[in-house]
Protein backbone atom coordinates (compact mmCIF):
# COMPACT_ATOMS: atom_id res chain seq x y z
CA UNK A 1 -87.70 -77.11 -180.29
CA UNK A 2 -84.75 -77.38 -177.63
CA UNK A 3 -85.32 -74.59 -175.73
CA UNK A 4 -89.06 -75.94 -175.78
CA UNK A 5 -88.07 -78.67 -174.64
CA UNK A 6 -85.52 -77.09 -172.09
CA UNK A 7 -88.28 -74.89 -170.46
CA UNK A 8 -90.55 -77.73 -169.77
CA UNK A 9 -87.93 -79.54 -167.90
CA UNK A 10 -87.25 -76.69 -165.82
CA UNK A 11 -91.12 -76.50 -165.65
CA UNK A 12 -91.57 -80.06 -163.92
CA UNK A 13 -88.42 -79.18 -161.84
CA UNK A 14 -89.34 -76.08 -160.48
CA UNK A 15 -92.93 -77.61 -159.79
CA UNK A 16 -91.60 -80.70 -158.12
CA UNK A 17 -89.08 -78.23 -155.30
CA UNK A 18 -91.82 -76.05 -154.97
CA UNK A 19 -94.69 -79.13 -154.34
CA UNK A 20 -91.73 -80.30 -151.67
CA UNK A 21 -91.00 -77.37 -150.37
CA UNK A 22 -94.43 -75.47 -149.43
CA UNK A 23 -96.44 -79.59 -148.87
CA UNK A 24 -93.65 -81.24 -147.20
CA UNK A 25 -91.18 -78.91 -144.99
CA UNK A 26 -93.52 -75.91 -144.55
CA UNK A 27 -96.72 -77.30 -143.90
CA UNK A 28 -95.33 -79.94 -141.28
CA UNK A 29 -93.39 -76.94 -139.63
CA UNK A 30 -96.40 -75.18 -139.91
CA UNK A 31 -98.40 -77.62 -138.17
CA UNK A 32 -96.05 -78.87 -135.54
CA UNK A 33 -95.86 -74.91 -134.25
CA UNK A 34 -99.32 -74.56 -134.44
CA UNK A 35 -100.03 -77.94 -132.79
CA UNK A 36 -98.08 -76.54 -130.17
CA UNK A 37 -99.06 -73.15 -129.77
CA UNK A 38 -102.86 -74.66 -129.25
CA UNK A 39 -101.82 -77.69 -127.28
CA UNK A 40 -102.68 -80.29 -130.07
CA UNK A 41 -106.31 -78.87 -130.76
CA UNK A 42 -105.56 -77.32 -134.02
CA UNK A 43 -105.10 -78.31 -136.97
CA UNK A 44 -106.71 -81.88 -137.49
CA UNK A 45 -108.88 -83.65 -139.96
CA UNK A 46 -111.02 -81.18 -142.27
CA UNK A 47 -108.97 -78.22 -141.14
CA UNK A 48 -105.72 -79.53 -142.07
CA UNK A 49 -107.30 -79.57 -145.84
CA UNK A 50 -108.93 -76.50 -145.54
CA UNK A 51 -106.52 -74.07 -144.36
CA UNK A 52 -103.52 -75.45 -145.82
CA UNK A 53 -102.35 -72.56 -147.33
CA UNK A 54 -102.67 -70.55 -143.52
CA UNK A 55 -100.36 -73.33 -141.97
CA UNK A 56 -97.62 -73.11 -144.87
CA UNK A 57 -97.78 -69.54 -143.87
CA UNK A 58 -97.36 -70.64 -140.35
CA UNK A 59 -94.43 -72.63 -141.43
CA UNK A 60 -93.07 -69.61 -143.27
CA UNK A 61 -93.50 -67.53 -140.19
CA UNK A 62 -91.19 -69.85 -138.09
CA UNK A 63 -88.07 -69.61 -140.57
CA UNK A 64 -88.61 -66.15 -141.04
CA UNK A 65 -88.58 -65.86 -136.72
CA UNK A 66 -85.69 -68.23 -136.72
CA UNK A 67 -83.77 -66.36 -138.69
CA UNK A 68 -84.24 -63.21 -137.08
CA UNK A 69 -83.68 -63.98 -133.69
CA UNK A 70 -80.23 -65.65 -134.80
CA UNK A 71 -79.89 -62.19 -136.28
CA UNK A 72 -80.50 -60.57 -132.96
CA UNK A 73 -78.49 -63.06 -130.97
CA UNK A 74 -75.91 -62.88 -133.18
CA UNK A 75 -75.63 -59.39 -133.15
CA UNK A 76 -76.01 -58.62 -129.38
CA UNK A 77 -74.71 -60.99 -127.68
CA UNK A 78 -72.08 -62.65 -129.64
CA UNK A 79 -70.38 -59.07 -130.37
CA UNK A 80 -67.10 -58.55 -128.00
């Protein structure tokens, strides 16, 4: 009954992080880049909805390119 009870709290937990991690940070980060990359023509209205899931990937895409080319920076140029 406790452990039950236990793995649907960590359930709604890991639901909640993951609802504000992929609809909140990803999908704005997502959007701002591609906002950018398209000069503010894409996405808006009905494709926002639509191809959510492509601009959370497009938000994943820019940490994953962050993080690499602090990699590479890091490990060219700030070597001495």
């Amino acid at each position: 009954m406790l452990a039950d009870l236990a793995g649907a709290a960590v359930h709604v937990v890991a639901t909640i992080l993951r609802d504000v991690v992929v609809d909140f940070f990803l999908i704005n980060l997502g959007r701002g880049a591609l906002l950018v990359c398209t000069f503010g023509r894409y996405p808006h209205g009905r494709a926002l909805e639509r191809d959510a899931r492509w601009i959370a990937g497009a938000g994943f895409a820019v940490v994953v390119l962050t993080g690499v080319a602090l990699a590479v920076y890091n490990n060219v140029f700030a070597s001495t």
